[in-house]
C-alpha atoms as a PDB file:
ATOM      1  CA  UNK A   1      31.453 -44.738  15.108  1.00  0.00           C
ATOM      2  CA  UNK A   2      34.891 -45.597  13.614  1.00  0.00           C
ATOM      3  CA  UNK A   3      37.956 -43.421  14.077  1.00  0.00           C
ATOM      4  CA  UNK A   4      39.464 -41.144  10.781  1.00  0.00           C
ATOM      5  CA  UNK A   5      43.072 -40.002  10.886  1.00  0.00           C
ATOM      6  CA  UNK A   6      42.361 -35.903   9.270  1.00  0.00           C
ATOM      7  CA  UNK A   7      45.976 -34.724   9.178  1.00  0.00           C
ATOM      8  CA  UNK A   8      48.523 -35.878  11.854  1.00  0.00           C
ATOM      9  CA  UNK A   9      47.849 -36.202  15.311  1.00  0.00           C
ATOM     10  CA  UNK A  10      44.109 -35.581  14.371  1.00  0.00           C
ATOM     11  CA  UNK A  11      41.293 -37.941  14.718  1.00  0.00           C
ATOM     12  CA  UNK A  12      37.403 -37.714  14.349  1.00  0.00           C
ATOM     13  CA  UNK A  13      35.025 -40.036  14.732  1.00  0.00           C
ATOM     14  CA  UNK A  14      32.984 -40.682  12.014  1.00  0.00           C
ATOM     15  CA  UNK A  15      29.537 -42.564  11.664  1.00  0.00           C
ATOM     16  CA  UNK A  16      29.766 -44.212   9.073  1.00  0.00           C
ATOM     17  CA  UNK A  17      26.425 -46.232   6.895  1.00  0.00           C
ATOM     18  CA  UNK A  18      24.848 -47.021   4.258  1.00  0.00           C
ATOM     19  CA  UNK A  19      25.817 -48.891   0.813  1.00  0.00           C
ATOM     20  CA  UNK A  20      26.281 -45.408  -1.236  1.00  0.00           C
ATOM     21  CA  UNK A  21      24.743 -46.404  -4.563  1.00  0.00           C
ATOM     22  CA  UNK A  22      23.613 -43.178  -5.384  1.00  0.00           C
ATOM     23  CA  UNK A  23      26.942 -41.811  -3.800  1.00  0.00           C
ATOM     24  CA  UNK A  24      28.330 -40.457  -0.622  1.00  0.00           C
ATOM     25  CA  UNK A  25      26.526 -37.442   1.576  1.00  0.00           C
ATOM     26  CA  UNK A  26      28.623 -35.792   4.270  1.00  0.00           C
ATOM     27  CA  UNK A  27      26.723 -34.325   7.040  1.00  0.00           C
ATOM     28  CA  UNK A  28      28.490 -31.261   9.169  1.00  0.00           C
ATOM     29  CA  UNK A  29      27.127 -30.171  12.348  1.00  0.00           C
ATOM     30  CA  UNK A  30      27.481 -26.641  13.881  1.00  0.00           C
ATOM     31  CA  UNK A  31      27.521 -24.949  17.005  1.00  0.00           C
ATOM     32  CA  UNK A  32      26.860 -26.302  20.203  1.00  0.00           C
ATOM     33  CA  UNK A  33      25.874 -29.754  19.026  1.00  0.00           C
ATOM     34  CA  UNK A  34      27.552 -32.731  17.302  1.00  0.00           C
ATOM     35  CA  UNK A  35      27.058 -35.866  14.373  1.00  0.00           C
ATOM     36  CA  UNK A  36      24.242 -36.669  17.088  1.00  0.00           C
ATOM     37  CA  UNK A  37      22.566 -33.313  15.806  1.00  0.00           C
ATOM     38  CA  UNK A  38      21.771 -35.648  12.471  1.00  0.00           C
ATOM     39  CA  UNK A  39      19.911 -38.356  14.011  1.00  0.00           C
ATOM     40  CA  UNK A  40      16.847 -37.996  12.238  1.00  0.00           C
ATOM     41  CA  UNK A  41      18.777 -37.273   8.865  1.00  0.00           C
ATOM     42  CA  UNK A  42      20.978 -40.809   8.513  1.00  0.00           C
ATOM     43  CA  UNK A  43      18.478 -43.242   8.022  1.00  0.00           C
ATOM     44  CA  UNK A  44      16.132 -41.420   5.811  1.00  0.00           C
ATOM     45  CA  UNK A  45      19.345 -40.790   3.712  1.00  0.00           C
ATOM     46  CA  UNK A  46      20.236 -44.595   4.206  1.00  0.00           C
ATOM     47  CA  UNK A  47      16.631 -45.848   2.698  1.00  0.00           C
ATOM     48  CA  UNK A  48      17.337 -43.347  -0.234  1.00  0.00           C
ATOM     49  CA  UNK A  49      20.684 -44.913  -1.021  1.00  0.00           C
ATOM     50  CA  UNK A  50      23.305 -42.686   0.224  1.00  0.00           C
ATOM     51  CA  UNK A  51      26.736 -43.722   2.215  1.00  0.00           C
ATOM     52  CA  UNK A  52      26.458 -41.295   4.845  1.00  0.00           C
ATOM     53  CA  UNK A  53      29.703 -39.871   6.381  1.00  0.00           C
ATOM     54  CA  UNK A  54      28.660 -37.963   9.721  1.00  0.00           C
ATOM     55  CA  UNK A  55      31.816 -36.657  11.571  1.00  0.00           C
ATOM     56  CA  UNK A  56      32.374 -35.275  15.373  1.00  0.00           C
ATOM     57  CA  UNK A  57      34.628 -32.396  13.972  1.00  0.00           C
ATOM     58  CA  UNK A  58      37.667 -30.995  15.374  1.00  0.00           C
ATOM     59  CA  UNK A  59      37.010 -29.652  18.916  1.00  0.00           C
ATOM     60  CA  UNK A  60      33.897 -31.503  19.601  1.00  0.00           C
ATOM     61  CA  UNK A  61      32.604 -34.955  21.636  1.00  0.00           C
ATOM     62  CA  UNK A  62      35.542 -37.133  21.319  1.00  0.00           C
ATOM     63  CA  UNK A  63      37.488 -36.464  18.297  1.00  0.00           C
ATOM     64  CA  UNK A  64      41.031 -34.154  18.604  1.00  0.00           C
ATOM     65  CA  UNK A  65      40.890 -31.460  20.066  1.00  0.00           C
ATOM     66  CA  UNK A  66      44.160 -29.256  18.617  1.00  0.00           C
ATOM     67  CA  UNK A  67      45.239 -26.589  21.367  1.00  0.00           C
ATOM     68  CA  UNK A  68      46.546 -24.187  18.215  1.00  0.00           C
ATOM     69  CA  UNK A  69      43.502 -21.678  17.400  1.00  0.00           C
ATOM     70  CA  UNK A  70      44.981 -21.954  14.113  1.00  0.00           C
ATOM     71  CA  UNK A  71      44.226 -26.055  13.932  1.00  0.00           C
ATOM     72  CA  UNK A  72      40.632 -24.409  13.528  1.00  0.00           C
ATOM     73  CA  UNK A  73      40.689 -22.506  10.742  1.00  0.00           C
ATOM     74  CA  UNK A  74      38.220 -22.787   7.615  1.00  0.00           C
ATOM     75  CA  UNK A  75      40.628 -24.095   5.476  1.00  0.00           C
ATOM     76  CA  UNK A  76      41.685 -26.821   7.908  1.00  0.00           C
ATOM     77  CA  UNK A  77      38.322 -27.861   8.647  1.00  0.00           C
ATOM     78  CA  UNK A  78      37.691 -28.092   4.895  1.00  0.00           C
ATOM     79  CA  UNK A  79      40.509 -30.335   4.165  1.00  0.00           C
ATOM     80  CA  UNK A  80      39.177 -32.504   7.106  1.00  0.00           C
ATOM     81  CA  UNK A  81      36.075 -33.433   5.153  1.00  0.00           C
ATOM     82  CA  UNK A  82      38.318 -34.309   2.125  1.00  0.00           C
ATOM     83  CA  UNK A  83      40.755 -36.272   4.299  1.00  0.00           C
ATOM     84  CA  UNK A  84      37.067 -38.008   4.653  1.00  0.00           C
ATOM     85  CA  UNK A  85      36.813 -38.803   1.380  1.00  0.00           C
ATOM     86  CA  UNK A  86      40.088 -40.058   0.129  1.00  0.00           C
ATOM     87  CA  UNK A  87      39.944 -42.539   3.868  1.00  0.00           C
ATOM     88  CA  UNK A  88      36.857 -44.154   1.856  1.00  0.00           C
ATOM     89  CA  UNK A  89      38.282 -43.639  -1.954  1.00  0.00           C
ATOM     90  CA  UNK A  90      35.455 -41.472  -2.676  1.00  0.00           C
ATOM     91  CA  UNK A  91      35.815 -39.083  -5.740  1.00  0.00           C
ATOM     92  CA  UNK A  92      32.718 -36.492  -4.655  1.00  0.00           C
ATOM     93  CA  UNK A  93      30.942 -36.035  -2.185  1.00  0.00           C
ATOM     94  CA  UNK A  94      27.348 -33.760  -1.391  1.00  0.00           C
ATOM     95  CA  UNK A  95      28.607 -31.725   1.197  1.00  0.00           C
ATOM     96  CA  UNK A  96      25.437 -30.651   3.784  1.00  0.00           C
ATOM     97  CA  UNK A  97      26.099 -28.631   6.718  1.00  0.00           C
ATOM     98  CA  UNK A  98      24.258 -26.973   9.266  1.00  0.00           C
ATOM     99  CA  UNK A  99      25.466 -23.882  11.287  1.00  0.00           C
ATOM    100  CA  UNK A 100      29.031 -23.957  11.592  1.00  0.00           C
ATOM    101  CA  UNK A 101      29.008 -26.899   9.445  1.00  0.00           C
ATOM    102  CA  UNK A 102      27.397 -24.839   6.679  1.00  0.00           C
ATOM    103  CA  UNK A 103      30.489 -22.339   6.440  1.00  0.00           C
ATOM    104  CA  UNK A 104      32.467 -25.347   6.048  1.00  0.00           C
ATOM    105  CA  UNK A 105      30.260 -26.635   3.611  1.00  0.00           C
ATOM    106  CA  UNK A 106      30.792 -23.419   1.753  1.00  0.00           C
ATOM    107  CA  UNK A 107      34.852 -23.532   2.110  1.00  0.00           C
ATOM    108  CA  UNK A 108      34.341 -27.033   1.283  1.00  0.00           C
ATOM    109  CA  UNK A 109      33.267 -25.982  -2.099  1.00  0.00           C
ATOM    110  CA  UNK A 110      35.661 -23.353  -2.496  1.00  0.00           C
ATOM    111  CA  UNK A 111      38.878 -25.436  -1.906  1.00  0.00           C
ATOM    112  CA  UNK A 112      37.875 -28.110  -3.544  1.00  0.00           C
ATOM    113  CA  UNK A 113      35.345 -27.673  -5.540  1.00  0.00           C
ATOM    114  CA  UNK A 114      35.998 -30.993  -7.884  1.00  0.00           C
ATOM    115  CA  UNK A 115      35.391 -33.066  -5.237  1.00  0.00           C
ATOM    116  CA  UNK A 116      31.871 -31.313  -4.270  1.00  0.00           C
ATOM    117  CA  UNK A 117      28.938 -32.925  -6.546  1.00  0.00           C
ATOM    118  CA  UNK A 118      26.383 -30.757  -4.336  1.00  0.00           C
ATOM    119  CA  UNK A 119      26.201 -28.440  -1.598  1.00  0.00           C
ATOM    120  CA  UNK A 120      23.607 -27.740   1.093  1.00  0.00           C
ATOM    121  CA  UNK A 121      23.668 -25.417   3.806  1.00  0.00           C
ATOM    122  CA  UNK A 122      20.921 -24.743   6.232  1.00  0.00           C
ATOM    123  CA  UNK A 123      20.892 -21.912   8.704  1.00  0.00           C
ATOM    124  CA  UNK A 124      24.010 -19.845   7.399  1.00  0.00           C
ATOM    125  CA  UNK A 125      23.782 -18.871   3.818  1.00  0.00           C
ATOM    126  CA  UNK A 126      26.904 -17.582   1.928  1.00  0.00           C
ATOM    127  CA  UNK A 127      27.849 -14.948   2.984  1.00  0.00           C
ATOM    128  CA  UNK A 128      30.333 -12.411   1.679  1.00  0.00           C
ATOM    129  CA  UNK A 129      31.837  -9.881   4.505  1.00  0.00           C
ATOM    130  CA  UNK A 130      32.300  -6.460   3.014  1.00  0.00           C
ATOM    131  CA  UNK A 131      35.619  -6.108   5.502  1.00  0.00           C
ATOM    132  CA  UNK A 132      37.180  -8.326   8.510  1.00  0.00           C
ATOM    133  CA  UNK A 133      33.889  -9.733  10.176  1.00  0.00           C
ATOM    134  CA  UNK A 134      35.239  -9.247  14.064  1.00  0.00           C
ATOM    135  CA  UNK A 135      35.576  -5.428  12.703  1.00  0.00           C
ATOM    136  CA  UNK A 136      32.090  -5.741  11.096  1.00  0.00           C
ATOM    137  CA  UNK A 137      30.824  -6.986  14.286  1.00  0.00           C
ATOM    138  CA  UNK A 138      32.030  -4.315  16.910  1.00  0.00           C
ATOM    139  CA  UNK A 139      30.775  -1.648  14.632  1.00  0.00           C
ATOM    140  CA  UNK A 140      27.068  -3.002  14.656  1.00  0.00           C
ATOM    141  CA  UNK A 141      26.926  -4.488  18.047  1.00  0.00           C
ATOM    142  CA  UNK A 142      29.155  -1.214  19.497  1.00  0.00           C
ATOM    143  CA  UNK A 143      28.832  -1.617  23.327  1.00  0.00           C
ATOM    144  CA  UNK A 144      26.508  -3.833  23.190  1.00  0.00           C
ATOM    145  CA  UNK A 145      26.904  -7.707  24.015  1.00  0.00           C
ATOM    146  CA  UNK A 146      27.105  -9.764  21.234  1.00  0.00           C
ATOM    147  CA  UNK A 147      28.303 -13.647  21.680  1.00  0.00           C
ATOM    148  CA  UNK A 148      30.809 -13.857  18.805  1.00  0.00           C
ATOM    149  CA  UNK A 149      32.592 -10.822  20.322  1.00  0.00           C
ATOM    150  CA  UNK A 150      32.415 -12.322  23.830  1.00  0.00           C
ATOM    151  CA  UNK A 151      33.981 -15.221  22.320  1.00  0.00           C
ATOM    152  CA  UNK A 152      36.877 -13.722  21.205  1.00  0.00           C
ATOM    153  CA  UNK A 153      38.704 -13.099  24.134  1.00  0.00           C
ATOM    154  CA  UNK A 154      40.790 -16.547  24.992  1.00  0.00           C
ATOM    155  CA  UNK A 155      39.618 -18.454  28.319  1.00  0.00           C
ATOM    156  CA  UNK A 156      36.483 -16.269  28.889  1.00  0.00           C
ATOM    157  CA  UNK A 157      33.582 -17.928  27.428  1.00  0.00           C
ATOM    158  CA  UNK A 158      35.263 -21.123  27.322  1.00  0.00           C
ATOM    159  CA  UNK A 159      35.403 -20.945  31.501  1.00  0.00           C
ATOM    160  CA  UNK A 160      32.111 -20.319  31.910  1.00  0.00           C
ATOM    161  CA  UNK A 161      30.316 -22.575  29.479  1.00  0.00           C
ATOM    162  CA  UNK A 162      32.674 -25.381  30.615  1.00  0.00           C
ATOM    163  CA  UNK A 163      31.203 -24.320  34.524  1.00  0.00           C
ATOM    164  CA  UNK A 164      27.700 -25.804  33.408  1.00  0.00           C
ATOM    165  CA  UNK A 165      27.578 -27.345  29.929  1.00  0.00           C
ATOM    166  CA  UNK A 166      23.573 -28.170  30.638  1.00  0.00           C
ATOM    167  CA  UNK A 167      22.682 -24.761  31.358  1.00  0.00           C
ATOM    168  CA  UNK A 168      24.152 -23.272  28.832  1.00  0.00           C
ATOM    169  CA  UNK A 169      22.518 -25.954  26.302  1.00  0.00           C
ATOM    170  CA  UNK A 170      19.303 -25.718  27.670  1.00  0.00           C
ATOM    171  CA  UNK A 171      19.402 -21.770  27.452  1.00  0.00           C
ATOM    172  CA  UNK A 172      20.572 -21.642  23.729  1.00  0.00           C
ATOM    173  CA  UNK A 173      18.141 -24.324  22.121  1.00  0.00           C
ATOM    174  CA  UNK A 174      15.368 -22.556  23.791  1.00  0.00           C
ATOM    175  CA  UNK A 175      16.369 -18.909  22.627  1.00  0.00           C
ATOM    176  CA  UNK A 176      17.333 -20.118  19.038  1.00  0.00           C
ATOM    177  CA  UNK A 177      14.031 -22.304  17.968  1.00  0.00           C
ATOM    178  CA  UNK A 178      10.879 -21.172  16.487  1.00  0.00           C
ATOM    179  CA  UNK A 179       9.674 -21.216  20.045  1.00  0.00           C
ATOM    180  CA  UNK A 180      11.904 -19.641  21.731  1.00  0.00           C
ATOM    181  CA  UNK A 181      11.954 -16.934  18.615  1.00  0.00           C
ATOM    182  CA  UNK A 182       8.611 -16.531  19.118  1.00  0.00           C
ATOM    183  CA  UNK A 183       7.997 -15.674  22.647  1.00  0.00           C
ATOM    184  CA  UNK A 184      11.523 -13.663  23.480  1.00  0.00           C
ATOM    185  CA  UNK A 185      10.899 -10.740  26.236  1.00  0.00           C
ATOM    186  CA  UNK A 186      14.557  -9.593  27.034  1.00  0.00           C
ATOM    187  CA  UNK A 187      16.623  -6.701  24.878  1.00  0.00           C
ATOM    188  CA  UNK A 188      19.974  -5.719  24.590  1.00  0.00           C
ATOM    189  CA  UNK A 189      22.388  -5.596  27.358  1.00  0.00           C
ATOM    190  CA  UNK A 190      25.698  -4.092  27.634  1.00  0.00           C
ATOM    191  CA  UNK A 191      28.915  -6.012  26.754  1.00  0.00           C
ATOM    192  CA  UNK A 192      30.548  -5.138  30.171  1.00  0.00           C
ATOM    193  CA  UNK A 193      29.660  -7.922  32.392  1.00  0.00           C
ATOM    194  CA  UNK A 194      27.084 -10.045  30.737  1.00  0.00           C
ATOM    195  CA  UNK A 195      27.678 -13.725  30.515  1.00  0.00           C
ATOM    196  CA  UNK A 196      26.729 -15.644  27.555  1.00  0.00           C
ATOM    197  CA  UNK A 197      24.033 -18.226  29.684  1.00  0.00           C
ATOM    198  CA  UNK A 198      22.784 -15.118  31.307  1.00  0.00           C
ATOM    199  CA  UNK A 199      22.264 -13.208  28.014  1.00  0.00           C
ATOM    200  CA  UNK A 200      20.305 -16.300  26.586  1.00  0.00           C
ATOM    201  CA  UNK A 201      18.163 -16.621  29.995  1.00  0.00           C
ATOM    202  CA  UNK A 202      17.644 -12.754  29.726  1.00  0.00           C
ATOM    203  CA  UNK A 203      16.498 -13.015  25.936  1.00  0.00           C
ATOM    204  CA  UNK A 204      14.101 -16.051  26.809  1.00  0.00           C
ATOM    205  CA  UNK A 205      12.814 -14.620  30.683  1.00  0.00           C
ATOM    206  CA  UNK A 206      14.684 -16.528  33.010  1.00  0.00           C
ATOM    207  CA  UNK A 207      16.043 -19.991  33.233  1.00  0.00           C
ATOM    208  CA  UNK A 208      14.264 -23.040  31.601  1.00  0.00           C
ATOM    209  CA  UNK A 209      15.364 -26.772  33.123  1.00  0.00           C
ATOM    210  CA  UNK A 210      13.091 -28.682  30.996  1.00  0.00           C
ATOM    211  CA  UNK A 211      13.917 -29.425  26.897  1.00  0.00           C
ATOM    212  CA  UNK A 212      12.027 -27.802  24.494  1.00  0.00           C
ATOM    213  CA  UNK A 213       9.580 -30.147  22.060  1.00  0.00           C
ATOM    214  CA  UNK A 214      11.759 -30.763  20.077  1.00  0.00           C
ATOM    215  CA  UNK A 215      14.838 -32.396  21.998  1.00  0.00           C
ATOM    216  CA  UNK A 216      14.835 -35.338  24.951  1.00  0.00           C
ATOM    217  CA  UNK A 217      16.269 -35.971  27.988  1.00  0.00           C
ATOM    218  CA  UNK A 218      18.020 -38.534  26.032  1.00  0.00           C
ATOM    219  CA  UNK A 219      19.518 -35.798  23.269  1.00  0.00           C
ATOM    220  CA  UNK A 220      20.313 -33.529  25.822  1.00  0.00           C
ATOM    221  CA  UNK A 221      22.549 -36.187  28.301  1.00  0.00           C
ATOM    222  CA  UNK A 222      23.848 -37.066  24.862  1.00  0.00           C
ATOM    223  CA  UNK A 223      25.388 -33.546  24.425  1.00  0.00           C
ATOM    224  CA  UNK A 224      26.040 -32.627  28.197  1.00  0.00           C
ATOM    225  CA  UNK A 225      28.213 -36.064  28.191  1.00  0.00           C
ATOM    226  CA  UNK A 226      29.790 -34.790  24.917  1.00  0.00           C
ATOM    227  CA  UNK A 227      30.964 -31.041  26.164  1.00  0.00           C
ATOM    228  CA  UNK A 228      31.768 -32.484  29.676  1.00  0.00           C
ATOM    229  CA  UNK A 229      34.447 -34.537  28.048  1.00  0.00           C
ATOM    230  CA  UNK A 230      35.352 -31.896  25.039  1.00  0.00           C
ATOM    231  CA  UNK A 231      35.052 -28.915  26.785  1.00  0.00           C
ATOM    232  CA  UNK A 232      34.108 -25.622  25.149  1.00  0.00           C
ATOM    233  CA  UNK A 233      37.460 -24.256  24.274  1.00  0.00           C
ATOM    234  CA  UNK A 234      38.122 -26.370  20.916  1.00  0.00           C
ATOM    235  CA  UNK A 235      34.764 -25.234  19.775  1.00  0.00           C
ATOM    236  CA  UNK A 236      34.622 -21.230  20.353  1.00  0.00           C
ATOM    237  CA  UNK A 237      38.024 -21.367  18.521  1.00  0.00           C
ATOM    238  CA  UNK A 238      36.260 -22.141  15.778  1.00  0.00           C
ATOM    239  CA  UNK A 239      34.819 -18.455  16.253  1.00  0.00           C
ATOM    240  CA  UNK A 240      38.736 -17.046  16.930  1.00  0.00           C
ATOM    241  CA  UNK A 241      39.527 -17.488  13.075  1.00  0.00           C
ATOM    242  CA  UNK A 242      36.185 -15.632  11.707  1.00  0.00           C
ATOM    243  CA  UNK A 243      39.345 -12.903  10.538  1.00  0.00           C
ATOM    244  CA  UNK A 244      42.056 -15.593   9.320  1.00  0.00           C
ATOM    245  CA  UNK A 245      39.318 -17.221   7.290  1.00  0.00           C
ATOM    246  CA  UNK A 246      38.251 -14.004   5.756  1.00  0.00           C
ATOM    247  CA  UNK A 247      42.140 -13.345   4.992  1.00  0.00           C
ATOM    248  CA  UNK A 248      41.744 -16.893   3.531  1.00  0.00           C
ATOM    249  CA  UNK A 249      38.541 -17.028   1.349  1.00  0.00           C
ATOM    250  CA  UNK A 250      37.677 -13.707   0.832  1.00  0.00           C
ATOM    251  CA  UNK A 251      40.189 -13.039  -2.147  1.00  0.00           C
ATOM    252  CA  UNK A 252      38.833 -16.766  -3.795  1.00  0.00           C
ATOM    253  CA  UNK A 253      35.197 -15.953  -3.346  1.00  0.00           C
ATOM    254  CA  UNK A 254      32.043 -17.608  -5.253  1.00  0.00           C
ATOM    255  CA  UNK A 255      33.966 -18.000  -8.241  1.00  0.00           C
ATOM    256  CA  UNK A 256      34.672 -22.156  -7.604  1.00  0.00           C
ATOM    257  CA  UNK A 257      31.269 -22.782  -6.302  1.00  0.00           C
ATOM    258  CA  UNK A 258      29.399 -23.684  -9.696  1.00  0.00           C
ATOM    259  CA  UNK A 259      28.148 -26.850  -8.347  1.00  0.00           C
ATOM    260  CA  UNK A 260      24.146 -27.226  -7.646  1.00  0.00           C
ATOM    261  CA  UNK A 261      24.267 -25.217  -4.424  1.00  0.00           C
ATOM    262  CA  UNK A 262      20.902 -25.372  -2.250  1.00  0.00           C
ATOM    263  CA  UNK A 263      19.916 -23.671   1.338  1.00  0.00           C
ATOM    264  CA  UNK A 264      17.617 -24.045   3.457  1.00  0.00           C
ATOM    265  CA  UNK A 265      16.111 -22.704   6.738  1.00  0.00           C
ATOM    266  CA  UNK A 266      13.299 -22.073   9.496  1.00  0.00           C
ATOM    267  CA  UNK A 267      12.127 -19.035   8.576  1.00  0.00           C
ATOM    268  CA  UNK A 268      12.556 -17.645  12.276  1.00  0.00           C
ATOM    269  CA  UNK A 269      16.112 -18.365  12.786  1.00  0.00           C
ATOM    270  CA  UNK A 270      17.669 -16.065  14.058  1.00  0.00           C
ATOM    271  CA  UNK A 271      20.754 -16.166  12.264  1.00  0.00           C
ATOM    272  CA  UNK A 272      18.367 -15.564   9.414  1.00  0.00           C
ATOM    273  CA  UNK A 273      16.529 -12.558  11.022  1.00  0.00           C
ATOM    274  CA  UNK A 274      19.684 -10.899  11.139  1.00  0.00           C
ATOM    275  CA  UNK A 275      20.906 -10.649   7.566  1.00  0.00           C
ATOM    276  CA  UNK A 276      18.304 -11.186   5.508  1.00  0.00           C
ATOM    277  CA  UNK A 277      19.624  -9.808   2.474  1.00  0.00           C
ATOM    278  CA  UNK A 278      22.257 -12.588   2.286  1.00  0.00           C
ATOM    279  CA  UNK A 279      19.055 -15.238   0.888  1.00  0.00           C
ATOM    280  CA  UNK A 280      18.243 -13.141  -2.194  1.00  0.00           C
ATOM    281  CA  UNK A 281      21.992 -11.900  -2.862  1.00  0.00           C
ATOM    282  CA  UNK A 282      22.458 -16.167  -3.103  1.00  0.00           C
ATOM    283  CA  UNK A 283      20.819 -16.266  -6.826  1.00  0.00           C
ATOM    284  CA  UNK A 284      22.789 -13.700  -7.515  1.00  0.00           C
ATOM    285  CA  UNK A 285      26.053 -14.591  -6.390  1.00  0.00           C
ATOM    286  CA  UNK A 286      26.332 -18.397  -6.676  1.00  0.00           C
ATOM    287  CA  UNK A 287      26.973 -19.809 -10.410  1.00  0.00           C
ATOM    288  CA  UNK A 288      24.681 -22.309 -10.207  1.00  0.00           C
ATOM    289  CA  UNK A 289      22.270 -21.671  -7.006  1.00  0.00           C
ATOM    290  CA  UNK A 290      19.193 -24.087  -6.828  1.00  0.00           C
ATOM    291  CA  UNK A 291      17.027 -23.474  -4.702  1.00  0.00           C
ATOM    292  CA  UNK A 292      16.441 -21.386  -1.343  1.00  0.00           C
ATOM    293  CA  UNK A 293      13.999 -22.906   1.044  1.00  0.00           C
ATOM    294  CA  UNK A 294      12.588 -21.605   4.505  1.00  0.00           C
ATOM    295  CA  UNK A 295      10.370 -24.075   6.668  1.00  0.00           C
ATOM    296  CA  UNK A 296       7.614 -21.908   8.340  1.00  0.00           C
ATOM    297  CA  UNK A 297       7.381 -21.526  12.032  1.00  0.00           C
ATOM    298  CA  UNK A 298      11.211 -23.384  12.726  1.00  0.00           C
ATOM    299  CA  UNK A 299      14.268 -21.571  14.392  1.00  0.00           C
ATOM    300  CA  UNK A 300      17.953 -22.017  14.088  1.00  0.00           C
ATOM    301  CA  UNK A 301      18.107 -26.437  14.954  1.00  0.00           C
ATOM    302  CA  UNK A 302      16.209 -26.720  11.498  1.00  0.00           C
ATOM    303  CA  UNK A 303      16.789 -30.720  10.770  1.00  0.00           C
ATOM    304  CA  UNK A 304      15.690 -31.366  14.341  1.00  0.00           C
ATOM    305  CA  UNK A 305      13.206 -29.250  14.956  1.00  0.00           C
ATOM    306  CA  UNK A 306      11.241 -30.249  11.881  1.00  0.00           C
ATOM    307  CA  UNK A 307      13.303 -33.356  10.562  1.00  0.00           C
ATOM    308  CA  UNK A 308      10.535 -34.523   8.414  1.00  0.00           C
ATOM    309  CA  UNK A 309       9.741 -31.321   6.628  1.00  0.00           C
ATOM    310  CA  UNK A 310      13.878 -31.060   6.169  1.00  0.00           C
ATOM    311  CA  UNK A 311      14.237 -34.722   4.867  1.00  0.00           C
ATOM    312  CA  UNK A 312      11.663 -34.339   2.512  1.00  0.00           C
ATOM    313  CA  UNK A 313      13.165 -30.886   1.121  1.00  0.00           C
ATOM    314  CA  UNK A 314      16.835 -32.506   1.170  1.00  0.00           C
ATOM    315  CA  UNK A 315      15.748 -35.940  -0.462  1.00  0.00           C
ATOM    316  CA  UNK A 316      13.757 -34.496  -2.757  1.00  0.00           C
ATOM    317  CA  UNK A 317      16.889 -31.858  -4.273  1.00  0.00           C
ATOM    318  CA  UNK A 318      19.132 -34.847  -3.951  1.00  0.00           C
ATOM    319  CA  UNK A 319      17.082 -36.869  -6.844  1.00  0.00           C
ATOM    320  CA  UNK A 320      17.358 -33.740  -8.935  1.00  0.00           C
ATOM    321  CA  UNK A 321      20.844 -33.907  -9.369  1.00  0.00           C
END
């Protein structure tokens, strides 16, 4: 890991290999994880010859963590990556982000859109908000609790998940993968008093301690180290400008994005699940939309849960271009 200067006063680390001959691939991670949630995705990518750029982003591991909600907003992010790219003189870039990293991925492309040659997101597709998506939010989820609603409140969530990073990790890569997706037993509960680790134990039937298949003890003291030193606060704040970045992007839309855009997915992510329509309205919306792929029987942690299916599917778009 090597340390980039973003913007001033901000820092990420950055993994940083590979010679690049077929060009530079940044790789954003999401929500709660890190660059560590690209393990199995640097080397393959390596072999294939890519320079691979894999960031901690703002909030997250060791890299700056900004007290300002507003040092977290889409835009900022986005300039991050190309802050990236000019530290290496690189003129493009294929931008490929998972969760959170996939919005960025998409803002990415639509604020800078000459210096994308490619984007792929997995898990998040684009997605258009018909108004503010806090608004959207409370008037599907009503009184009941939803986590991007319980995150909105300064302190809250960021208190409790800080209380017992593990727990929380543990309880949200079981309820998010295929597994987990498989085998829930819980329903709704009410916003009023639920806890976000409670929710996720609820959803999945109690509390788990072991890791599910497809993570180690290894990866999981990996990211319990990371949030113990980060915290959770720099993170959820991501979630805080869901509104500012709709002020922001909304009125530019998919208009920039006519670069090869690809997505991919487990087909039993969640995130997936719950607006389905936003795969098909893709082909319809993006200028120059490639390809939509989901990987059977794979939840929400799509390049770890089944990293060879996703190399294979990423590697194989990349020689396309």
């Amino acid at each position: 890991m090597r340390r980039v200067e973003v913007a001033p006063g901000v820092e990420l680390d950055v993994r940083d290999e590979g010679s690049g001959e077929k060009g530079v691939a940044v790789l954003l991670h999401g929500f709660p994880e890190s660059s560590h949630s690209w393990r199995h995705q640097v080397q393959p990518l390596v072999a294939a010859g890519w320079r691979v750029l894999v960031p901690d982003q703002r909030g997250y591991a060791s890299s700056s963590a900004p007290s300002e909600i507003s040092a977290y907003r889409g835009d900022v992010l986005a300039d991050d990556v190309i802050a990236l790219l000019n530290d290496i003189d690189a003129d493009d870039a294929v931008i490929i982000g998972h969760d959170w990293g996939a919005i960025v991925t998409w803002h990415v492309g639509q604020r800078h859109p000459s210096r994308c040659r490619a984007l792929i997101a997995a898990s998040v597709p684009y997605t258009p908000w018909p108004v503010h998506p806090i608004e959207n939010l409370q008037a599907v989820h009503g009184d009941e609790f939803f986590y991007i609603l319980y995150f909105q409140a300064p302190g809250v969530a960021d208190a409790e998940l800080n209380a017992d990073p593990q727990r929380f990790l543990l309880s949200i890569a079981h309820m998010a993968s295929g597994d987990g997706m498989r085998s829930l037993v819980g329903g709704p509960l009410p916003a009023e008093g639920t806890r976000l680790t409670d929710y996720f134990e609820h959803m999945i039937g109690g509390r788990i301690e072991a890791c599910p298949s497809w993570m180690t003890s290894d990866d999981l003291a990996v990211y319990t180290e990371q949030f113990t030193t980060s915290g959770f606060t720099g993170p959820i704040n991501w979630y805080r400008n869901l509104d500012a970045n709709y002020d922001i992007f909304d009125p530019i839309g998919a208009a920039p994005l006519t670069m090869p855009t690809f997505f991919v997915a487990g087909d039993l992510d969640p995130v997936i699940l719950g607006r389905p329509e936003y795969l098909g309205r893709m082909s319809s919306e993006l200028p120059n939309h490639r390809a939509t792929e989901l990987i059977e029987g794979i939840g929400h942690w799509v390049q770890q849960e089944a990293p060879e299916a996703f190399n294979q599917i990423v590697l194989d778009w990349l020689d396309s271009l």
